[in-house]
C-alpha atoms as a PDB file:
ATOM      1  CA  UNK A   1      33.990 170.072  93.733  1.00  0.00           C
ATOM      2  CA  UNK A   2      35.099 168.995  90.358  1.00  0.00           C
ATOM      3  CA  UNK A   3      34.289 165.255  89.518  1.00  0.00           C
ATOM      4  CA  UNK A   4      37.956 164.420  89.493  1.00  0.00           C
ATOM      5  CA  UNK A   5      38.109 165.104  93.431  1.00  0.00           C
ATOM      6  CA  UNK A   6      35.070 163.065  94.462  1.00  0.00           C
ATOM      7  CA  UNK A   7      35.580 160.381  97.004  1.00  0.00           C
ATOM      8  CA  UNK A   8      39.408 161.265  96.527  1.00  0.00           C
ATOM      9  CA  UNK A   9      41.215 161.192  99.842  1.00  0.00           C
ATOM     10  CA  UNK A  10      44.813 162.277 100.137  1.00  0.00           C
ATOM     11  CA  UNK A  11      46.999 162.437 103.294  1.00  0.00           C
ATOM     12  CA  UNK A  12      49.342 164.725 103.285  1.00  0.00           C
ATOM     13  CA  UNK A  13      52.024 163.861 106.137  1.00  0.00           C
ATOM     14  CA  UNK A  14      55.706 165.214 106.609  1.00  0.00           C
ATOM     15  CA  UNK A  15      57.800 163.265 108.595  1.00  0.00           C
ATOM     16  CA  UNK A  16      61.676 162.151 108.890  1.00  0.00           C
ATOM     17  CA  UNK A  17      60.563 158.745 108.781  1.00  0.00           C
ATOM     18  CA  UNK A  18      61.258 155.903 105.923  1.00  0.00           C
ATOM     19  CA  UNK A  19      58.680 154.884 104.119  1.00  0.00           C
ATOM     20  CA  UNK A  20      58.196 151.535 105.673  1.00  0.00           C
ATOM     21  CA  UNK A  21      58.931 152.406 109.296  1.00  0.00           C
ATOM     22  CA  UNK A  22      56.074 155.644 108.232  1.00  0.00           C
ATOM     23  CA  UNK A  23      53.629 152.883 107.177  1.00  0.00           C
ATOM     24  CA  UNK A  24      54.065 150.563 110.029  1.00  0.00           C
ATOM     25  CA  UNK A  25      52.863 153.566 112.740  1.00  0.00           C
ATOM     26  CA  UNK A  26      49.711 154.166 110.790  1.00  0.00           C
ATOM     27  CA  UNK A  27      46.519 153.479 112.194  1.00  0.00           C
ATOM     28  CA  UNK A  28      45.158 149.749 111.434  1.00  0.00           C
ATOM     29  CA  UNK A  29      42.263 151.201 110.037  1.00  0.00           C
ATOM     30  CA  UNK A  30      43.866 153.523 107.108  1.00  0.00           C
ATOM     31  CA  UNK A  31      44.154 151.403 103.677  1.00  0.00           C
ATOM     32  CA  UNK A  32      46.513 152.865 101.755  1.00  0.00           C
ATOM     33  CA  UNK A  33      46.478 152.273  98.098  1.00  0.00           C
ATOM     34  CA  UNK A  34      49.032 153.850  96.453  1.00  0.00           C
ATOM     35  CA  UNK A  35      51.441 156.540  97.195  1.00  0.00           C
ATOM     36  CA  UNK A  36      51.283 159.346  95.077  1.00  0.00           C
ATOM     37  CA  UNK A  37      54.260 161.496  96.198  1.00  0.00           C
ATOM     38  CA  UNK A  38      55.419 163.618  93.080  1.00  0.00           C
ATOM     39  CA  UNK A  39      52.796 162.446  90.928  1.00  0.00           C
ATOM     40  CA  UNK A  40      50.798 165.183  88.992  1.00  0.00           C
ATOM     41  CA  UNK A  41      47.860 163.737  88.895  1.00  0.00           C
ATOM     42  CA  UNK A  42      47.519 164.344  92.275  1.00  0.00           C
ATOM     43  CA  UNK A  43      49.160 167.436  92.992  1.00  0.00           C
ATOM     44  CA  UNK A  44      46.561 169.787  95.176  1.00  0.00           C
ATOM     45  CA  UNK A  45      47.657 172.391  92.431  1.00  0.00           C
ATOM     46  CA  UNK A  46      46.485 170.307  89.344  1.00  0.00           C
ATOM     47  CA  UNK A  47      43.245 168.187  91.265  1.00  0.00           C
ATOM     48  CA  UNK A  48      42.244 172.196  92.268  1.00  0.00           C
ATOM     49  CA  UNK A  49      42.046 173.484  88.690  1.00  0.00           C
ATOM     50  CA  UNK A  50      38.554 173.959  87.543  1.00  0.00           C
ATOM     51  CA  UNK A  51      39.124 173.343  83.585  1.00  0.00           C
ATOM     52  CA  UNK A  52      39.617 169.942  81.975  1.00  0.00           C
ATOM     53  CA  UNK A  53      43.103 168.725  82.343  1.00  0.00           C
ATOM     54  CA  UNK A  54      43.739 167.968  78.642  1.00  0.00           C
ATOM     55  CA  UNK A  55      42.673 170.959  77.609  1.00  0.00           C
ATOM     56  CA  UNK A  56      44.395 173.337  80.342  1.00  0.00           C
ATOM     57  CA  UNK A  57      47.768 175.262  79.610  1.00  0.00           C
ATOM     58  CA  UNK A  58      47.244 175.636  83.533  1.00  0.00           C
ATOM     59  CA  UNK A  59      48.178 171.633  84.267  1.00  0.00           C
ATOM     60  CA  UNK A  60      51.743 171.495  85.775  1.00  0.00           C
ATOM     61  CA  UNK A  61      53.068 168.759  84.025  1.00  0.00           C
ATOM     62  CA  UNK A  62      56.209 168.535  86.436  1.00  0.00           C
ATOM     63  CA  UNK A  63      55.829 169.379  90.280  1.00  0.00           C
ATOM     64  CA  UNK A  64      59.583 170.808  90.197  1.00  0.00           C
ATOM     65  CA  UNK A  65      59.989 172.160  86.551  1.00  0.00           C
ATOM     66  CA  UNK A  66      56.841 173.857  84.728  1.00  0.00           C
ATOM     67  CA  UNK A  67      58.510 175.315  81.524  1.00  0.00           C
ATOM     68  CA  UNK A  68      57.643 171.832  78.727  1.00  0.00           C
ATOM     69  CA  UNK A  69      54.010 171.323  78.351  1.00  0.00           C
ATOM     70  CA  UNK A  70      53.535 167.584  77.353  1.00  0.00           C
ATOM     71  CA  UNK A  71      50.004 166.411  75.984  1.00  0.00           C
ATOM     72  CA  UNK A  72      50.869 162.851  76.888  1.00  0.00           C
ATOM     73  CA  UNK A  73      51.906 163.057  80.214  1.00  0.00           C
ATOM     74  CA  UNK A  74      48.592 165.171  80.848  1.00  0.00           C
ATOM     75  CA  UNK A  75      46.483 162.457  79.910  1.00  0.00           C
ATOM     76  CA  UNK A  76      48.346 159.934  81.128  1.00  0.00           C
ATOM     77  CA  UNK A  77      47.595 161.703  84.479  1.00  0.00           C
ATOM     78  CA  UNK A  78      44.245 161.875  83.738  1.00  0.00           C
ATOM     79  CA  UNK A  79      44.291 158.084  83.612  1.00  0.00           C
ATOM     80  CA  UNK A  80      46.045 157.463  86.609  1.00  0.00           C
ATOM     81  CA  UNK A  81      43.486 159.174  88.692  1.00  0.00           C
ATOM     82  CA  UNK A  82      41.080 157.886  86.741  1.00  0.00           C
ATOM     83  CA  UNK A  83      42.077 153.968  87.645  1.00  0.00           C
ATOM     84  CA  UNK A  84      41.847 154.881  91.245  1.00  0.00           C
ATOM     85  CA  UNK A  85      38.316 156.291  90.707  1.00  0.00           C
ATOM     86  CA  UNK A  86      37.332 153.124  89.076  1.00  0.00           C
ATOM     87  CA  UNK A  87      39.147 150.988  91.696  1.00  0.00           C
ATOM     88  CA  UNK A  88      37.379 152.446  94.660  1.00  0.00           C
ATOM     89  CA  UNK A  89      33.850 152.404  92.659  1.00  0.00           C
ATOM     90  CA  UNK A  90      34.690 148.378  92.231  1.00  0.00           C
ATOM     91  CA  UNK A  91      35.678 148.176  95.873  1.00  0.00           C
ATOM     92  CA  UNK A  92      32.688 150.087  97.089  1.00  0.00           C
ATOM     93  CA  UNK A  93      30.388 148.111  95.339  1.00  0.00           C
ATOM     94  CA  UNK A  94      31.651 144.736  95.475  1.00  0.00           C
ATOM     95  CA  UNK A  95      32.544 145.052  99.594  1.00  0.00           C
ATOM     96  CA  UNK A  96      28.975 146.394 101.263  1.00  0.00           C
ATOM     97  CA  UNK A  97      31.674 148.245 103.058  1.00  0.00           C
ATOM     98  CA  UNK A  98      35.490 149.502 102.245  1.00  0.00           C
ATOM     99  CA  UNK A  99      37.753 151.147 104.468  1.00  0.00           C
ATOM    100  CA  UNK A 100      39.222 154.685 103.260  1.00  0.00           C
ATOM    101  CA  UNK A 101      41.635 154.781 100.256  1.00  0.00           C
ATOM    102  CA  UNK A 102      44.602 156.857 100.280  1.00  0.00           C
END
């Protein structure tokens, strides 16, 4: 597993659902952070790759159009999933006990 994925949980869910009216029939116990829908930086492509992003012509910079390559937006992925490592470190340590982050 690289370190990116570690203590990363995703659902994946497909449903006909809104958002909100999605949300309200999860379980109580599910704490979801942040949806990540369209965002590279968690794409099961991109978190699967085995090289560095920033230094992979491999990362797929845009889930529907892969043809511009864009340095930026590669680490600003990096970053994002990088704040939710941090965030659920915090939690982890400052709680005794956290629920699961999605």
């Amino acid at each position: 597993c690289h370190p990116r994925c570690r203590g990363l949980m995703l659902l994946e869910t497909y449903t006909t659902l809104s958002k909100e009216q999605f949300k309200d029939r999860l379980p109580k116990f599910l704490n979801v952070d942040k949806e990540v829908t369209g965002d590279p930086a968690f794409s099961m492509f991109n978190l699967s790759l085995r090289e560095e992003w920033i230094n992979s012509k491999k990362f797929c910079h845009r889930l529907s159009d892969d043809e511009d390559e864009d340095q930026d937006a590669t680490e600003e992925a990096h970053n994002r999933l990088e704040a939710v490592h941090r965030k659920s470190s915090f939690i982890e340590i400052n709680s005794g006990s956290a629920s699961p982050v999605i």
